[in-house]
Protein backbone atom coordinates (compact mmCIF):
# COMPACT_ATOMS: atom_id res chain seq x y z
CA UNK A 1 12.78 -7.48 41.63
CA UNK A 2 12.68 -7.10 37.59
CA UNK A 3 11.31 -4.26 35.44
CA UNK A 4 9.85 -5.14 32.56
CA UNK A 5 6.61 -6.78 30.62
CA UNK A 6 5.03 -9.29 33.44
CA UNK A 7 5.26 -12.00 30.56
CA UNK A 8 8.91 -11.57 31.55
CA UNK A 9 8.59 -12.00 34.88
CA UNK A 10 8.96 -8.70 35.87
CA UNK A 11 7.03 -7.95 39.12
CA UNK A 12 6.81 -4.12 38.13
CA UNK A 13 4.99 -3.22 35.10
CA UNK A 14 6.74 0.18 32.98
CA UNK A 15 4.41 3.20 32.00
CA UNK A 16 4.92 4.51 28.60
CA UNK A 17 3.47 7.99 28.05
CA UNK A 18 2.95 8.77 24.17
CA UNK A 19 2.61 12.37 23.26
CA UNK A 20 1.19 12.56 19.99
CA UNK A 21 2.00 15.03 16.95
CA UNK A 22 -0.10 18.23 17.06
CA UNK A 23 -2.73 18.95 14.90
CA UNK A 24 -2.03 21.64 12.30
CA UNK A 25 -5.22 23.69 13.14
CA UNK A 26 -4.23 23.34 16.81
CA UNK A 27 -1.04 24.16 16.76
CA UNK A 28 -2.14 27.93 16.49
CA UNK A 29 -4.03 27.72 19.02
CA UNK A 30 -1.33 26.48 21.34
CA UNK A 31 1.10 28.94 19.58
CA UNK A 32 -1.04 31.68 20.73
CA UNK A 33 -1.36 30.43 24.42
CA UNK A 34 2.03 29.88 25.09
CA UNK A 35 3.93 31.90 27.35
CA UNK A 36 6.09 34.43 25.64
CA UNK A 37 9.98 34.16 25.04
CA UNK A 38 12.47 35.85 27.33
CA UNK A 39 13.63 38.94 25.29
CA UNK A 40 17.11 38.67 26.51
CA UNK A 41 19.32 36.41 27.63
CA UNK A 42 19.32 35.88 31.44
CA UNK A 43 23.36 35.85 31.37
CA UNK A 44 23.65 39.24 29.26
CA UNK A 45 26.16 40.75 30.73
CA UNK A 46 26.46 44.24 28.20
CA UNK A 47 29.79 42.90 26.53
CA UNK A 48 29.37 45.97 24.08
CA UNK A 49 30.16 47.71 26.71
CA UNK A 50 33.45 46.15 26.92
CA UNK A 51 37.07 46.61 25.06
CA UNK A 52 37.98 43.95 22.34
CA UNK A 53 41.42 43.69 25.13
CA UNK A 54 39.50 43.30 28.26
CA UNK A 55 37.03 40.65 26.33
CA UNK A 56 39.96 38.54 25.20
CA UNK A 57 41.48 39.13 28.71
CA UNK A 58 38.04 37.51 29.95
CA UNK A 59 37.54 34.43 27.01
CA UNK A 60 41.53 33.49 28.51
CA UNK A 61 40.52 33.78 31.75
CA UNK A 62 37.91 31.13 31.00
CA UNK A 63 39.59 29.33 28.90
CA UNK A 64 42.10 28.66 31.55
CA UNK A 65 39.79 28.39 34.80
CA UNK A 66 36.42 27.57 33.65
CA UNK A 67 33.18 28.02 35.53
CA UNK A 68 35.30 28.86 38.35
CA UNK A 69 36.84 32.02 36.53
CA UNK A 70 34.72 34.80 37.77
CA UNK A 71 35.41 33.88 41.18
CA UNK A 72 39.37 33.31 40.43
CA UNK A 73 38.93 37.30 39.10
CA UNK A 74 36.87 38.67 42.02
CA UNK A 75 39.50 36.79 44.39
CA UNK A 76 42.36 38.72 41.88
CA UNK A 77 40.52 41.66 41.79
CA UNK A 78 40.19 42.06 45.61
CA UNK A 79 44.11 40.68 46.15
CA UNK A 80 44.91 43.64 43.85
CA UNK A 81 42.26 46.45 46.25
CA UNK A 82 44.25 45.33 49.15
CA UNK A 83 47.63 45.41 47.41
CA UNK A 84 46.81 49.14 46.42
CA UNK A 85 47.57 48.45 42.76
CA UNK A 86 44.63 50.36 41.58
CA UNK A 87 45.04 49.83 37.43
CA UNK A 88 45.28 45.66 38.33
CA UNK A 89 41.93 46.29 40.49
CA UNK A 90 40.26 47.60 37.34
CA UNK A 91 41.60 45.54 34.81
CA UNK A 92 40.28 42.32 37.40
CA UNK A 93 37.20 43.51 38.22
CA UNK A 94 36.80 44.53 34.55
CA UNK A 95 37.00 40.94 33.64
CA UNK A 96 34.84 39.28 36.62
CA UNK A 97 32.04 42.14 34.99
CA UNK A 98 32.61 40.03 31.74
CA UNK A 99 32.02 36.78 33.20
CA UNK A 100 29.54 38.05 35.77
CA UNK A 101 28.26 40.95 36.18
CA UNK A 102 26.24 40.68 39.69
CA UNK A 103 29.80 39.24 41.15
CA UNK A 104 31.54 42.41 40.04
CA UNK A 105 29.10 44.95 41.10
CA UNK A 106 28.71 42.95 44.73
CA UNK A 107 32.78 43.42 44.68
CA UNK A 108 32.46 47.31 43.68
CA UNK A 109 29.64 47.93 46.13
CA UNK A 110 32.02 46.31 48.81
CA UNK A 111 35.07 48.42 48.16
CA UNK A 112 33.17 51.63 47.59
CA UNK A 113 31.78 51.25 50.99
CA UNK A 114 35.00 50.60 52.72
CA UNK A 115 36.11 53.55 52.03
């Protein structure tokens, strides 16, 4: 079985769709039923609320690991709970809140309930 023109000897003819250019006087139209643009980003994570340190701590972080760095922090972040070392736990979870926030506050939530 070919795709293609039939004058080709396809057995499966292609559908081209063409979307034309707009219309100046219908553009506003369009413009003005169009559904409005987010007003913040769906990833903003308050990084004003964070230290120029703790930020670079983070950009390493993902530098080094990736997409996978938030989760490499929240697994740091809890080694550090369980290890009692209570300045590392901060300065982990500090930077999982940088990467992602919902991950950090699940992590908080967690701890603060176990004790």
């Amino acid at each position: 079985m070919t795709i293609g023109p039939p004058e080709q000897g396809s057995s499966i003819a292609m559908t081209i769709h063409f979307a034309a250019l707009q219309k100046p006087e219908h553009r506003a139209f369009a413009l003005a039923f169009a559904p409005p643009a987010p007003g913040t980003a769906a990833n903003d994570n308050h990084l004003e609320s964070l230290n120029e340190t703790l930020l670079r701590a983070a950009l390493k972080h993902f530098a080094r690991y990736g997409l996978g760095a938030a989760e490499n922090a929240r697994a740091e972040a809890e080694r550090a709970f369980f290890a009692d070392d209570r300045e590392g736990y901060r300065r982990w979870l500090g930077i999982c809140r940088a990467l992602d926030r919902r991950m950090a506050d699940a992590v908080r939530l967690r701890r603060e309930s176990a004790n």
